[in-house]
Protein backbone atom coordinates (compact mmCIF):
# COMPACT_ATOMS: atom_id res chain seq x y z
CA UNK A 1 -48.01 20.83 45.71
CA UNK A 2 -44.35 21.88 44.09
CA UNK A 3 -43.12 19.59 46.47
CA UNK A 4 -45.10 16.53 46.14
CA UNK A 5 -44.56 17.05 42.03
CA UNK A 6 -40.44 16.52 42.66
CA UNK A 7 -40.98 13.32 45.13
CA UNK A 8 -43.15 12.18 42.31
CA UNK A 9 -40.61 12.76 39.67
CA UNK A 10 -38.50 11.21 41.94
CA UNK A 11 -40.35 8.25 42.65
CA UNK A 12 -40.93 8.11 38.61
CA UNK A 13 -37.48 8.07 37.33
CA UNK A 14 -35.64 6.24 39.93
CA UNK A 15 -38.33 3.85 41.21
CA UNK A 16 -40.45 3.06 38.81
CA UNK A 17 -37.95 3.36 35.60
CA UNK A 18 -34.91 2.96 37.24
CA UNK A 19 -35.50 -0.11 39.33
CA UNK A 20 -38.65 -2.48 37.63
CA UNK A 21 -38.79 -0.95 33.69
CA UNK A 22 -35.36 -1.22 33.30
CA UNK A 23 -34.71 -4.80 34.63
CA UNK A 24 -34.88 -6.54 31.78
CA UNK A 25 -33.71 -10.33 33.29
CA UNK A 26 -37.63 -9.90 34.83
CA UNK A 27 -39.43 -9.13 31.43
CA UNK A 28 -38.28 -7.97 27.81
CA UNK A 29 -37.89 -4.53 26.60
CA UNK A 30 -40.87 -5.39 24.40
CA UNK A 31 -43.13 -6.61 27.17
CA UNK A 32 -42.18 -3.69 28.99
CA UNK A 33 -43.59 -0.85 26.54
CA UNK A 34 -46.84 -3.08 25.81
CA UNK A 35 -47.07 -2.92 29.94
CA UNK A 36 -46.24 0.89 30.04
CA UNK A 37 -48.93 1.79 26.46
CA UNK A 38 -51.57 -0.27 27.87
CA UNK A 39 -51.45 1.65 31.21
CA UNK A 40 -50.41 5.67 29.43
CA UNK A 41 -53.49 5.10 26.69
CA UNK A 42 -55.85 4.23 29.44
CA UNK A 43 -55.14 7.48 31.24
CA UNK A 44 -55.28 9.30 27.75
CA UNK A 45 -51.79 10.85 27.55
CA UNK A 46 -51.05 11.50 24.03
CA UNK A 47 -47.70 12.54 24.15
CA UNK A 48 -46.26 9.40 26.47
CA UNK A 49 -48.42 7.38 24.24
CA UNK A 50 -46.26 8.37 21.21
CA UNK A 51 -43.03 8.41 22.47
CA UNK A 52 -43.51 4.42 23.89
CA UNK A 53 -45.41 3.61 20.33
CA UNK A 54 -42.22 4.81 18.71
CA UNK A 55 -39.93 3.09 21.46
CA UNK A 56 -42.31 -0.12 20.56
CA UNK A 57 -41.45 0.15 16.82
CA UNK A 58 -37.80 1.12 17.88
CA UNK A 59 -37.23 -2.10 19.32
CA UNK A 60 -38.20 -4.08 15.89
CA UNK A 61 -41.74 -4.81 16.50
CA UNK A 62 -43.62 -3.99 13.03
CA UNK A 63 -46.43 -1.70 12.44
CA UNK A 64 -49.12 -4.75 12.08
CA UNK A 65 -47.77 -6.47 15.38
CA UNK A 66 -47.73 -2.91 17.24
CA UNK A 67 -51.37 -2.68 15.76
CA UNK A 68 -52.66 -6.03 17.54
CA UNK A 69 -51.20 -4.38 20.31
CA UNK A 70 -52.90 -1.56 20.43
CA UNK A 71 -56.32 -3.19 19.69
CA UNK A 72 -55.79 -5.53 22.35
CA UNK A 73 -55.37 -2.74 24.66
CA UNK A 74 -58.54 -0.90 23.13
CA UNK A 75 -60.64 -4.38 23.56
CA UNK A 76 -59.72 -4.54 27.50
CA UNK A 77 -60.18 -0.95 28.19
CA UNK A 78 -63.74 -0.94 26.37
CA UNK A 79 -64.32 -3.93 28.53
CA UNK A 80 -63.71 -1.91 31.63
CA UNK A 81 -66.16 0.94 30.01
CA UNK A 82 -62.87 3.20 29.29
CA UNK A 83 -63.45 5.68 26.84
CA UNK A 84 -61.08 5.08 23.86
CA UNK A 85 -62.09 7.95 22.39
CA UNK A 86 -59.14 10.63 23.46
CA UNK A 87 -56.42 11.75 21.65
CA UNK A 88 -53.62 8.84 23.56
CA UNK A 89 -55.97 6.10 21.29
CA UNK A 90 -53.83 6.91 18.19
CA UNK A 91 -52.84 4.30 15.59
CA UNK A 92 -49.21 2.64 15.79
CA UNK A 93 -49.09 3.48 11.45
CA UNK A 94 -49.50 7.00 12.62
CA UNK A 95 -46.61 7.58 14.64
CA UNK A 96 -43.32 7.97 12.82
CA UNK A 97 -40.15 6.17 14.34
CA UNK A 98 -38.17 9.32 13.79
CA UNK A 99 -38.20 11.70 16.27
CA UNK A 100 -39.99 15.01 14.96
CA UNK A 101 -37.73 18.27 15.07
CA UNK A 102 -39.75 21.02 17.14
């Protein structure tokens, strides 16, 4: 299992990031992170889901806007009977753009 968690890694960063995220002559750095929250919320992964909220609002996108986003991506996962109750299915007022200190 150690092994099939660096291929994955690997597969993640290089592939996946490195290769279709990143190419930004395809689709925007804004279309990107509504593509990647739509996909991290509906697997309920809180902390992914704040870091690409904040990258959202990073890239100039405003609270309301990130909002709609969000509730667009709360209507289509209730429509496919997600639950959208977890802790990823946060609010886009609640996350700061400043990374937090640990």
């Amino acid at each position: 299992a150690e092994c099939l968690r660096w291929y994955f890694h690997w597969l993640e960063e290089r592939v996946v990031y490195g290769m279709f995220l990143s190419d930004a002559r395809v689709i925007s750095q804004v279309e990107n992170e509504v593509m990647v929250i739509a996909g991290i919320m509906c697997q309920d992964l809180p902390g992914p889901t704040m870091w690409h909220i904040r990258g959202l609002r990073r890239l100039g996108v405003d609270v309301e806007s990130a909002e709609a986003i969000l509730e667009c991506v709360r209507i289509v996962a209730r429509w496919a009977e997600r639950d959208t109750t977890g802790r990823a299915w946060m609010r886009a007022a609640d996350v700061s753009i400043e990374e937090e200190k640990a």
